[in-house]
PDB file of N, CA and C in Angstrom:
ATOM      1  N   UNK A   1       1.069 -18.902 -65.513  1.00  0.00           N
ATOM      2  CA  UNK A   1       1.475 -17.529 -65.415  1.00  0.00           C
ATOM      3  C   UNK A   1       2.169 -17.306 -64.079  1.00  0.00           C
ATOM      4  N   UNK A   2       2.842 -16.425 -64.081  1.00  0.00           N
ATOM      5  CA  UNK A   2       4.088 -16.048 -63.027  1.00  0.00           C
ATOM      6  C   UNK A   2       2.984 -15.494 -62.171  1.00  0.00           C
ATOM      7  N   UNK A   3       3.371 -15.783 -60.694  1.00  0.00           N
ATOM      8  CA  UNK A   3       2.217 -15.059 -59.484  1.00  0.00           C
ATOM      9  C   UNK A   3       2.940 -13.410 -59.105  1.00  0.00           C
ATOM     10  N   UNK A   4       4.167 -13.282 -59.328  1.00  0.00           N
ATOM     11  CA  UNK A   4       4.945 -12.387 -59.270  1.00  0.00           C
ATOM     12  C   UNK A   4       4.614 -11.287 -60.617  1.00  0.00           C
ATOM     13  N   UNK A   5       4.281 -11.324 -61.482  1.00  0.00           N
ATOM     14  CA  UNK A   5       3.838 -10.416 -62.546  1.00  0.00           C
ATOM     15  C   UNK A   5       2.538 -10.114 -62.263  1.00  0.00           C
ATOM     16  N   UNK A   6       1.946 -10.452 -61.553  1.00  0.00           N
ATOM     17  CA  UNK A   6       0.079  -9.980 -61.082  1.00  0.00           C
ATOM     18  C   UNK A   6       0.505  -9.763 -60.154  1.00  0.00           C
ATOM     19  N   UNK A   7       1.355  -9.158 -59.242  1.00  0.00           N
ATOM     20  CA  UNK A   7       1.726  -8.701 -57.746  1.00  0.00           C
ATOM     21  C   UNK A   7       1.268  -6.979 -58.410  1.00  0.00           C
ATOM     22  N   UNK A   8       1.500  -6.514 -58.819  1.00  0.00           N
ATOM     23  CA  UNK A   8       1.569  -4.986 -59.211  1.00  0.00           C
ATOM     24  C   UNK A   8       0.060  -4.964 -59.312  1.00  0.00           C
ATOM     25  N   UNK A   9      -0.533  -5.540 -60.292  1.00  0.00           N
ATOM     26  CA  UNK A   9      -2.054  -5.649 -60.694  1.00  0.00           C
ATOM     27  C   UNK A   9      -2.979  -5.295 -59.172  1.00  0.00           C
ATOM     28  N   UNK A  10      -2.136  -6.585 -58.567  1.00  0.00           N
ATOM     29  CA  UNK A  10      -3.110  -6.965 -57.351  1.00  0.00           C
ATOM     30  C   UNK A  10      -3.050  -5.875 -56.235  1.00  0.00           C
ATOM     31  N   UNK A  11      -1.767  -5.043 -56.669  1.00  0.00           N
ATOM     32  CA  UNK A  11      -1.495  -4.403 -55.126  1.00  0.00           C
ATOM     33  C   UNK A  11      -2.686  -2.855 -55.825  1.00  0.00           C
ATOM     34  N   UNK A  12      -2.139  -2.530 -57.077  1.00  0.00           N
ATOM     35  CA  UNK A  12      -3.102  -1.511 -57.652  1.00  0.00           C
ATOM     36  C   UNK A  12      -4.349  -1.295 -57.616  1.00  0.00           C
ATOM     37  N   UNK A  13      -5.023  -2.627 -57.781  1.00  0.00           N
ATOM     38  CA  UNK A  13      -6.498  -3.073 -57.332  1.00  0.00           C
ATOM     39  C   UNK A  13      -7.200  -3.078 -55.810  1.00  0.00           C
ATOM     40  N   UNK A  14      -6.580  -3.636 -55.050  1.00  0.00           N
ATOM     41  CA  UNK A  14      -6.133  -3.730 -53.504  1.00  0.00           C
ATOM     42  C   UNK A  14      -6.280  -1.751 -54.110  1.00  0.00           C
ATOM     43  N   UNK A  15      -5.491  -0.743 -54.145  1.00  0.00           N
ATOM     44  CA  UNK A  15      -5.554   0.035 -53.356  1.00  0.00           C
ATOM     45  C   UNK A  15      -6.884   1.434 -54.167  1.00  0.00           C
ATOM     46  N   UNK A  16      -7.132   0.658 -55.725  1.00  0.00           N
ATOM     47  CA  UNK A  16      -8.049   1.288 -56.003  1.00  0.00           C
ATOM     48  C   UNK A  16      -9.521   0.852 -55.462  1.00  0.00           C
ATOM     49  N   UNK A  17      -9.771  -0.122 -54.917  1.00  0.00           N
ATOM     50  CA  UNK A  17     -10.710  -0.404 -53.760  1.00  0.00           C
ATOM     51  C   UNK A  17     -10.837   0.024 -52.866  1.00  0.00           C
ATOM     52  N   UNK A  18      -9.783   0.310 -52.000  1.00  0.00           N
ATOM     53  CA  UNK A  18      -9.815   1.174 -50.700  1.00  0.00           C
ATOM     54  C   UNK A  18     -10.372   3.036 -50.910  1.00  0.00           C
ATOM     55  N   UNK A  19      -9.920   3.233 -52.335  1.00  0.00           N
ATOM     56  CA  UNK A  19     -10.146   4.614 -52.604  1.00  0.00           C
ATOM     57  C   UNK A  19     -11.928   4.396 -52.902  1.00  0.00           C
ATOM     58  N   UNK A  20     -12.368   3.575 -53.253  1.00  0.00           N
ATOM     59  CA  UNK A  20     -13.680   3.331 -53.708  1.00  0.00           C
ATOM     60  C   UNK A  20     -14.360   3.472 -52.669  1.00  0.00           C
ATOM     61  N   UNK A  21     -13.934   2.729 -51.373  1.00  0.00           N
ATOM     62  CA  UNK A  21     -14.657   2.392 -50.563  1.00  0.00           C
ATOM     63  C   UNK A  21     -14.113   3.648 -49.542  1.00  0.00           C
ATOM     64  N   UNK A  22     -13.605   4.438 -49.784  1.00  0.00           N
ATOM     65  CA  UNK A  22     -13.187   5.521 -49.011  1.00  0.00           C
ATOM     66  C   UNK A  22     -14.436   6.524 -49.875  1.00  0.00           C
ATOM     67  N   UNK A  23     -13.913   7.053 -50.552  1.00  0.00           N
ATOM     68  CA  UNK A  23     -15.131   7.644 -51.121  1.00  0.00           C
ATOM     69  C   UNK A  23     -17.034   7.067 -51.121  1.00  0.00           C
ATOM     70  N   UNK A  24     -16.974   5.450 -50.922  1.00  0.00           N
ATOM     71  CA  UNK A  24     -18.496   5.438 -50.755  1.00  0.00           C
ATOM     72  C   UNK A  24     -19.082   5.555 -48.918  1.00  0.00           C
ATOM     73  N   UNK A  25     -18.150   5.749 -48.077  1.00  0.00           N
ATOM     74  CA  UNK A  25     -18.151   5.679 -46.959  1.00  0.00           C
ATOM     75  C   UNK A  25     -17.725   7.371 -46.528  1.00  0.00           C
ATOM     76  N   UNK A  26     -17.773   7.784 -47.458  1.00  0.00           N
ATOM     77  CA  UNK A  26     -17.310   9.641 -46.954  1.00  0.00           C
ATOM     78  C   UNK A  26     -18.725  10.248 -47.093  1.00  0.00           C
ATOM     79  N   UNK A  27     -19.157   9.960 -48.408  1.00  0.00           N
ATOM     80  CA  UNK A  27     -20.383  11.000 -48.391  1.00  0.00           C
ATOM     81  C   UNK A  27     -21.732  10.280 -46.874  1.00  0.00           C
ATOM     82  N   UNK A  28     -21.782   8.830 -46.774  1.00  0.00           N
ATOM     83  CA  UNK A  28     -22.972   9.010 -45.352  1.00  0.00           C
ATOM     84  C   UNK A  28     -22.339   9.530 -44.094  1.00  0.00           C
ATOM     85  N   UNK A  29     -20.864   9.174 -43.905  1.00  0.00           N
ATOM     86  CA  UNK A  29     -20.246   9.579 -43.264  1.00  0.00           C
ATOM     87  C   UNK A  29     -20.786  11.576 -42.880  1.00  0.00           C
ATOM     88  N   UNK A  30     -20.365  11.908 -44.232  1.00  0.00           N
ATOM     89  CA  UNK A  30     -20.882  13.427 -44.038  1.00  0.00           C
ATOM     90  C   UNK A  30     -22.003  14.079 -43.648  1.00  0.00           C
ATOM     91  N   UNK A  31     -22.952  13.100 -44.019  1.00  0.00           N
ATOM     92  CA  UNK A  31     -24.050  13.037 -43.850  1.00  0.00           C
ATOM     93  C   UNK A  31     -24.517  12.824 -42.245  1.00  0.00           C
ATOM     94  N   UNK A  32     -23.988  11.992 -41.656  1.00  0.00           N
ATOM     95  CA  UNK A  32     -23.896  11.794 -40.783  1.00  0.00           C
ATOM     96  C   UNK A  32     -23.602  13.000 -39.706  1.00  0.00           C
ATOM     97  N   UNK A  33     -22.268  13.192 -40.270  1.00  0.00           N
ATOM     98  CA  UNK A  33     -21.889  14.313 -38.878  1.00  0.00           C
ATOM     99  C   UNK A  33     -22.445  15.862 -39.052  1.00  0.00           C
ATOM    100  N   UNK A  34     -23.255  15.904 -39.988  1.00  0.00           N
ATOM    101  CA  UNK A  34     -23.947  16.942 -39.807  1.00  0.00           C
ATOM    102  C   UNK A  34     -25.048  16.961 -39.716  1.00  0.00           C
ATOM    103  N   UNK A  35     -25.754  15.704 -39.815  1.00  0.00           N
ATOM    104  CA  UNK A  35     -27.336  15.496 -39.424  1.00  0.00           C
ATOM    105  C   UNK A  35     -27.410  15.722 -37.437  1.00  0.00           C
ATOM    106  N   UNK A  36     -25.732  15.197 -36.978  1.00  0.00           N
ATOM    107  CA  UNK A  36     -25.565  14.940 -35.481  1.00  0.00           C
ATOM    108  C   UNK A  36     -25.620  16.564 -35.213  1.00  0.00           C
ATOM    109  N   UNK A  37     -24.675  17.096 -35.796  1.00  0.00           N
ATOM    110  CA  UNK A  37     -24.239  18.824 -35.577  1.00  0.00           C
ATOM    111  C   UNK A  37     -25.791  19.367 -35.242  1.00  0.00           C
ATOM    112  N   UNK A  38     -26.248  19.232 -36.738  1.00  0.00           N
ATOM    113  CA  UNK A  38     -28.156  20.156 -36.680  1.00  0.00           C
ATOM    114  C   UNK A  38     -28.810  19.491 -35.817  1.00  0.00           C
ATOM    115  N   UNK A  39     -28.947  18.497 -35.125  1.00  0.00           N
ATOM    116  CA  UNK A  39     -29.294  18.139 -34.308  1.00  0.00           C
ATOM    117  C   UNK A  39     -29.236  18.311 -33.216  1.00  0.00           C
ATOM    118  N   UNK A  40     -28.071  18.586 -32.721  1.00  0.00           N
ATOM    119  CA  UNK A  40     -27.677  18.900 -31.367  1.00  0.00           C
ATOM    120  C   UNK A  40     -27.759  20.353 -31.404  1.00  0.00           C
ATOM    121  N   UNK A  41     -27.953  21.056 -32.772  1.00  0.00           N
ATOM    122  CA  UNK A  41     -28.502  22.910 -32.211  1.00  0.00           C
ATOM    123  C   UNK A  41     -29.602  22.384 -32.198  1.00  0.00           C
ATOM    124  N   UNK A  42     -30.519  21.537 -32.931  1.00  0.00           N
ATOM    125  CA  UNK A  42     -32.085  21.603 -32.527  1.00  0.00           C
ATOM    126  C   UNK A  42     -32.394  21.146 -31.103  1.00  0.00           C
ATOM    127  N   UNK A  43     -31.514  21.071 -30.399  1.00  0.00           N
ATOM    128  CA  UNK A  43     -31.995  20.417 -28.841  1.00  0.00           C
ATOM    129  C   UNK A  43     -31.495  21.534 -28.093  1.00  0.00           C
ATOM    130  N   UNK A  44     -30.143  21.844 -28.401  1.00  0.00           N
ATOM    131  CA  UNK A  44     -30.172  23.360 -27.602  1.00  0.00           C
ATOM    132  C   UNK A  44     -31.328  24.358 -27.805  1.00  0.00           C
ATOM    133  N   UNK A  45     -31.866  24.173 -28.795  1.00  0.00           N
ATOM    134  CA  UNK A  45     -32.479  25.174 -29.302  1.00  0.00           C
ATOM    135  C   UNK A  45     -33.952  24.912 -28.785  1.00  0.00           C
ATOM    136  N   UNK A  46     -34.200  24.337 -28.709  1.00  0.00           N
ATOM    137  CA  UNK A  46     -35.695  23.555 -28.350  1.00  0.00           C
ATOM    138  C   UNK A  46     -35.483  23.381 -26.590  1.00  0.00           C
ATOM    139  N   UNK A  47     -34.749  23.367 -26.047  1.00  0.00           N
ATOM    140  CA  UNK A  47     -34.602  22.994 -24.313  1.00  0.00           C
ATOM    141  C   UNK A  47     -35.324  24.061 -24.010  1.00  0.00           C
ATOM    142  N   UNK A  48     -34.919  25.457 -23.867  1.00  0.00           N
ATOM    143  CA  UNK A  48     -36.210  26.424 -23.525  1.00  0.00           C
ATOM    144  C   UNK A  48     -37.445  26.628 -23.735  1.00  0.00           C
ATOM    145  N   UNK A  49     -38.414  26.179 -24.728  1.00  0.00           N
ATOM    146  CA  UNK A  49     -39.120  26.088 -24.851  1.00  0.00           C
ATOM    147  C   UNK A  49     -39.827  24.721 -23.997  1.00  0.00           C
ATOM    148  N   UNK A  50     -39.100  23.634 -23.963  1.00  0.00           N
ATOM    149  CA  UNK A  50     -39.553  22.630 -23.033  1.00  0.00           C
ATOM    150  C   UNK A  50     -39.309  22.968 -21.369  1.00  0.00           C
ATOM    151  N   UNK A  51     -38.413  23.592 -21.005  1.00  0.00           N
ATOM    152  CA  UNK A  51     -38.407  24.211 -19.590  1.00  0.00           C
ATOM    153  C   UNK A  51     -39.913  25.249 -19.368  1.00  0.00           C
ATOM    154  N   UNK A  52     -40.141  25.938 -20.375  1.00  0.00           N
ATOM    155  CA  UNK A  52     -41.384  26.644 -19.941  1.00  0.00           C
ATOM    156  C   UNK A  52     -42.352  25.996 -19.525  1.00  0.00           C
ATOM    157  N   UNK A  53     -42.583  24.585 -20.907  1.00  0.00           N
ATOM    158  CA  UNK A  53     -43.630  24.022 -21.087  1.00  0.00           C
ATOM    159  C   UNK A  53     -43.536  22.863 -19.841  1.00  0.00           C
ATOM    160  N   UNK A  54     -42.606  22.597 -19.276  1.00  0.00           N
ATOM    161  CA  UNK A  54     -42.373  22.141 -17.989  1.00  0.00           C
ATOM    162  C   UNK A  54     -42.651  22.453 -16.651  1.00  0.00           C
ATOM    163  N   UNK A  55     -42.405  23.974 -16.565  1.00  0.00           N
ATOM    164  CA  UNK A  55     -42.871  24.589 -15.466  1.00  0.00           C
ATOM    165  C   UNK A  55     -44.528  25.360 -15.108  1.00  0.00           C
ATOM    166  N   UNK A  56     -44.731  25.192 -16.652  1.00  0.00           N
ATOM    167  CA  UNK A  56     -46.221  25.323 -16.639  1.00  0.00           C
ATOM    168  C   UNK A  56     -46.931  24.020 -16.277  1.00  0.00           C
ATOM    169  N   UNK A  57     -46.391  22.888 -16.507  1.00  0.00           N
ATOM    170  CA  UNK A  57     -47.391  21.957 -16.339  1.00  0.00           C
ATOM    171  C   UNK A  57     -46.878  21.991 -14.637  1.00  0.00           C
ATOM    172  N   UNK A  58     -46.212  22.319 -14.083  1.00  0.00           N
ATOM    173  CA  UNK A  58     -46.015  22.002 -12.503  1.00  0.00           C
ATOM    174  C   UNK A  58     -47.088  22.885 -11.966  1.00  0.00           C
ATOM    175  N   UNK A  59     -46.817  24.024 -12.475  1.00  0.00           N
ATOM    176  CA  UNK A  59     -47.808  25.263 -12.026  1.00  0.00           C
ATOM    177  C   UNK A  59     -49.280  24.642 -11.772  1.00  0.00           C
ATOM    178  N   UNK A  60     -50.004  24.180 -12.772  1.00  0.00           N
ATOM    179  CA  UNK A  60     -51.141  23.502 -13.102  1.00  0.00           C
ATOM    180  C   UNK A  60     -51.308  22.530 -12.252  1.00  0.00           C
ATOM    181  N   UNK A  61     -49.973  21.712 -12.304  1.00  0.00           N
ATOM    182  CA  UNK A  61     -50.547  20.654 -11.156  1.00  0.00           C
ATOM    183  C   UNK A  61     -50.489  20.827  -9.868  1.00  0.00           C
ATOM    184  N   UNK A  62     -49.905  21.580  -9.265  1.00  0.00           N
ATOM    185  CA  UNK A  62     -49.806  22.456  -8.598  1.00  0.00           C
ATOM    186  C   UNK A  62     -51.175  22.890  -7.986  1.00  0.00           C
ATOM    187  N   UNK A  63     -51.370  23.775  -9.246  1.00  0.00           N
ATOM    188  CA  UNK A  63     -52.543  24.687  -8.684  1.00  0.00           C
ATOM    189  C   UNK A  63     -53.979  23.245  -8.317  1.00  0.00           C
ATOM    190  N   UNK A  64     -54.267  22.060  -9.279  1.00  0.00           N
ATOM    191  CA  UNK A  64     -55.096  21.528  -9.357  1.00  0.00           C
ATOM    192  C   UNK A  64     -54.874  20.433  -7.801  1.00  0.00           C
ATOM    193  N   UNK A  65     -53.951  20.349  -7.476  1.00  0.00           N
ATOM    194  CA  UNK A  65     -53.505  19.522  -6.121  1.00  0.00           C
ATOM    195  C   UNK A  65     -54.489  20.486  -5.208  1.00  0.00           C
ATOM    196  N   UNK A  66     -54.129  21.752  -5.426  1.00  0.00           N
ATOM    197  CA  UNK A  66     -54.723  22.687  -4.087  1.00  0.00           C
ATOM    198  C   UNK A  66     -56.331  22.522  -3.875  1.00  0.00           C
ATOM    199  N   UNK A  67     -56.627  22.590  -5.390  1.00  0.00           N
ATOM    200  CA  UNK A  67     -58.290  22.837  -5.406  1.00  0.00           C
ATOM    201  C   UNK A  67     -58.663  21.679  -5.121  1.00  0.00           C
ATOM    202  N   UNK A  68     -57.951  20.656  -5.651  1.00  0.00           N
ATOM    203  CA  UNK A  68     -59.085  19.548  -5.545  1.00  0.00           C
ATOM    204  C   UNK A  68     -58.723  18.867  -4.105  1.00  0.00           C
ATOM    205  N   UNK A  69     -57.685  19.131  -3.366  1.00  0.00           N
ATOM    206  CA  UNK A  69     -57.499  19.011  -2.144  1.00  0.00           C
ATOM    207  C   UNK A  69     -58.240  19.864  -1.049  1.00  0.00           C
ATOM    208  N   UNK A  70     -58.794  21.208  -1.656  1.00  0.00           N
ATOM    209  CA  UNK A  70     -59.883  21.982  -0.497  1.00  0.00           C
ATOM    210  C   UNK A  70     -61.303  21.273  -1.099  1.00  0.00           C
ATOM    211  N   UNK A  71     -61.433  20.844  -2.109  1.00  0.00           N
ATOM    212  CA  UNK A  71     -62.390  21.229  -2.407  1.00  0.00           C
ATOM    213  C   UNK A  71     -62.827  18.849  -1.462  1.00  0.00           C
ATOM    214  N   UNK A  72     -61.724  18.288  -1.802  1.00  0.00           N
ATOM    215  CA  UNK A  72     -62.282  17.120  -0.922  1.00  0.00           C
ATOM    216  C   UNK A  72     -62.005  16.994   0.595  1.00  0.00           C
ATOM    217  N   UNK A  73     -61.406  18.347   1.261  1.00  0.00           N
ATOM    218  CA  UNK A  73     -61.766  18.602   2.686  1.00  0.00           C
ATOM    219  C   UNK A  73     -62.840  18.790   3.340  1.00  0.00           C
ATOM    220  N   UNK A  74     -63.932  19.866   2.589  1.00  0.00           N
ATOM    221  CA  UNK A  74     -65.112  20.225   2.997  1.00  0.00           C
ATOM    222  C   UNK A  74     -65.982  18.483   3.270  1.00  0.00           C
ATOM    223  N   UNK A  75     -66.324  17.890   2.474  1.00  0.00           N
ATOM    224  CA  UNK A  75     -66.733  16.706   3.434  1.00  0.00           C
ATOM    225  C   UNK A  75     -66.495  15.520   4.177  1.00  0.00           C
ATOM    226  N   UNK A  76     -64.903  15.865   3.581  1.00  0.00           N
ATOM    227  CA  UNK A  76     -64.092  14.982   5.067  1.00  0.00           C
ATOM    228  C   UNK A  76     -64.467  15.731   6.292  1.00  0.00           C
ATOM    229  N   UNK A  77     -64.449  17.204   6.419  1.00  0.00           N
ATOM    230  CA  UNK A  77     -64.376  18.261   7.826  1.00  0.00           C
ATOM    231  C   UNK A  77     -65.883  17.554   8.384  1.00  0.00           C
ATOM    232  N   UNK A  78     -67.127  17.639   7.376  1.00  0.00           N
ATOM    233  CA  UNK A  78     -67.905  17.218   7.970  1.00  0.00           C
ATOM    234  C   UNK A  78     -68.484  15.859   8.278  1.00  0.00           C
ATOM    235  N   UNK A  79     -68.203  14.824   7.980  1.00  0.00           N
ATOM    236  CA  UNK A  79     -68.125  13.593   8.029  1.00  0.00           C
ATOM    237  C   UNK A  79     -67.052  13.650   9.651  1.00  0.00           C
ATOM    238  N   UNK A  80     -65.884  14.034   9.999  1.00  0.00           N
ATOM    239  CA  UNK A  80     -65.020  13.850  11.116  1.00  0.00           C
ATOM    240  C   UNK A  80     -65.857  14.996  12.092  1.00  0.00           C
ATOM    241  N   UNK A  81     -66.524  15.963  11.766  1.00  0.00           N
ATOM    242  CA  UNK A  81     -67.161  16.714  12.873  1.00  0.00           C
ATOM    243  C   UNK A  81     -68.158  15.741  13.234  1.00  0.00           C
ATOM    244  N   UNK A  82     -68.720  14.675  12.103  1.00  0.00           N
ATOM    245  CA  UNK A  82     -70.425  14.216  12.521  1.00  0.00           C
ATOM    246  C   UNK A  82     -69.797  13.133  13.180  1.00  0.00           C
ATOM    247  N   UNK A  83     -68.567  12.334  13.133  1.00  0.00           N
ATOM    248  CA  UNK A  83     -68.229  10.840  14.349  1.00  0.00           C
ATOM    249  C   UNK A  83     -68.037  11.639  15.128  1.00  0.00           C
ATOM    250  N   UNK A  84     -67.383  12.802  15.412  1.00  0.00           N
ATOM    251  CA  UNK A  84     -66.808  13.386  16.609  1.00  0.00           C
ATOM    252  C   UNK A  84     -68.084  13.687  17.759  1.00  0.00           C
ATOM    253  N   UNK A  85     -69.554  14.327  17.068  1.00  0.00           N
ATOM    254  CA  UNK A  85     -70.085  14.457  17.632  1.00  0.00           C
ATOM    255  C   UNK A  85     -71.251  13.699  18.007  1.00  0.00           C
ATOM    256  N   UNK A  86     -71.311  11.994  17.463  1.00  0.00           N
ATOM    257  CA  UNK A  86     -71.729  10.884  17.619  1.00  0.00           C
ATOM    258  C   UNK A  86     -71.297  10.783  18.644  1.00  0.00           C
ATOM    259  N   UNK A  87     -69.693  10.420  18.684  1.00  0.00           N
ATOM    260  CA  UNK A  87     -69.026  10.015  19.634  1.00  0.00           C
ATOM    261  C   UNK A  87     -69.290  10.673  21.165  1.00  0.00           C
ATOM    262  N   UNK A  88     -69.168  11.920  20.919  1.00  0.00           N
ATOM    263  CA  UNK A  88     -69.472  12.661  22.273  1.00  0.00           C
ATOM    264  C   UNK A  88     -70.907  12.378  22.917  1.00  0.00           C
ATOM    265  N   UNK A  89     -71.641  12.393  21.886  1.00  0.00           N
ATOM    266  CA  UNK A  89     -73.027  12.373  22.479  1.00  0.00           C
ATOM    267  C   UNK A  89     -73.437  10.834  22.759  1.00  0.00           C
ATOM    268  N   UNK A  90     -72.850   9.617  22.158  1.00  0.00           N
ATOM    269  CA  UNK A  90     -72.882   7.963  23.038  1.00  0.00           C
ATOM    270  C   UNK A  90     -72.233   8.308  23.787  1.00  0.00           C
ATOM    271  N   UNK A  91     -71.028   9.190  24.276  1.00  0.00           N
ATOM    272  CA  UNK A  91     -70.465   9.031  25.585  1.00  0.00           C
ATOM    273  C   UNK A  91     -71.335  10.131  26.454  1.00  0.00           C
ATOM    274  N   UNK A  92     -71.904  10.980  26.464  1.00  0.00           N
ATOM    275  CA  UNK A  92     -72.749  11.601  27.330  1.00  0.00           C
ATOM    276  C   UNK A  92     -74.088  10.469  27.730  1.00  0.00           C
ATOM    277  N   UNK A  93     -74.695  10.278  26.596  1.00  0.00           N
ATOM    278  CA  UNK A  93     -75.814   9.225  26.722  1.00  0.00           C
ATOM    279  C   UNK A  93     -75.380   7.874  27.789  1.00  0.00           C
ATOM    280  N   UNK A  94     -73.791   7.446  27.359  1.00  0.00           N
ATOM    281  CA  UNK A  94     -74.084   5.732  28.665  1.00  0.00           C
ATOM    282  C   UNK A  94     -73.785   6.345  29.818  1.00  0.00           C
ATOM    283  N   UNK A  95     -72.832   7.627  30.022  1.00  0.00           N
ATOM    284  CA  UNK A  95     -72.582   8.118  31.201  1.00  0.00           C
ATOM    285  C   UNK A  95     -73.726   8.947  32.008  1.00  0.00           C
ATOM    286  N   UNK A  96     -74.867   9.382  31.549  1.00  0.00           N
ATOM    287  CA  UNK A  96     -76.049   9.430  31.911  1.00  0.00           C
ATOM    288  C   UNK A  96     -76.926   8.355  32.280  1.00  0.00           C
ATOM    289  N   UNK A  97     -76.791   7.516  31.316  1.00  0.00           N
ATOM    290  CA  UNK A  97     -77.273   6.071  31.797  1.00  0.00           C
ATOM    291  C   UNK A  97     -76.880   5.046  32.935  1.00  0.00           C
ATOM    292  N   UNK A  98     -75.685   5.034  32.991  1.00  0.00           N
ATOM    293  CA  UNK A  98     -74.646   4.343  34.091  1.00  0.00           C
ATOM    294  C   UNK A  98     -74.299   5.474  35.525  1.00  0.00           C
ATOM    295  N   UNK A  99     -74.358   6.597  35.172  1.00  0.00           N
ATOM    296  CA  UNK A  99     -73.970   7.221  36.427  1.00  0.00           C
ATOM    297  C   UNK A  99     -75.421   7.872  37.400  1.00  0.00           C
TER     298      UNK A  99
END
């Protein structure tokens, strides 16, 4: 058979494939760019609610830095008052002793 008489066939085929595959590549395609679209309002849309929920947790930690930072001063204060006044009183004691 002539290769030139299946040229038409082949080019017709050739381009009813491309339409096939144009059409099976349109609909995820579509799918696609609007799953991206609703998506990107659900993040605009959702950012304020995470800024609150953001600045509340600073608040909190925040606030919990303070307390639990006074609240582990009180026996550091007295633990550094009790060397301080060790200290003073071995140095009164050898300088009584030695002088």
């Amino acid at each position: 058979m002539d290769p030139v008489a299946l040229a038409p066939w082949r080019d017709l085929s050739i381009v009813w494939f491309i339409l096939w595959m144009f059409i099976f590549m349109l609909i995820p395609g579509a799918a696609f760019f609007f799953a991206l679209k609703y998506l990107r309002k659900f993040n605009r849309w959702l950012k304020l609610p995470l800024l609150t929920a953001h600045v509340w947790a600073l608040r909190i930690e925040q606030s919990t830095t303070r307390v639990s930072d006074r609240i582990a001063a009180f026996p550091i204060a007295i633990h550094s008052r009790a060397a301080q006044a060790n200290v003073t009183v071995r140095g009164v004691i050898d300088y009584l002793r030695n002088g």
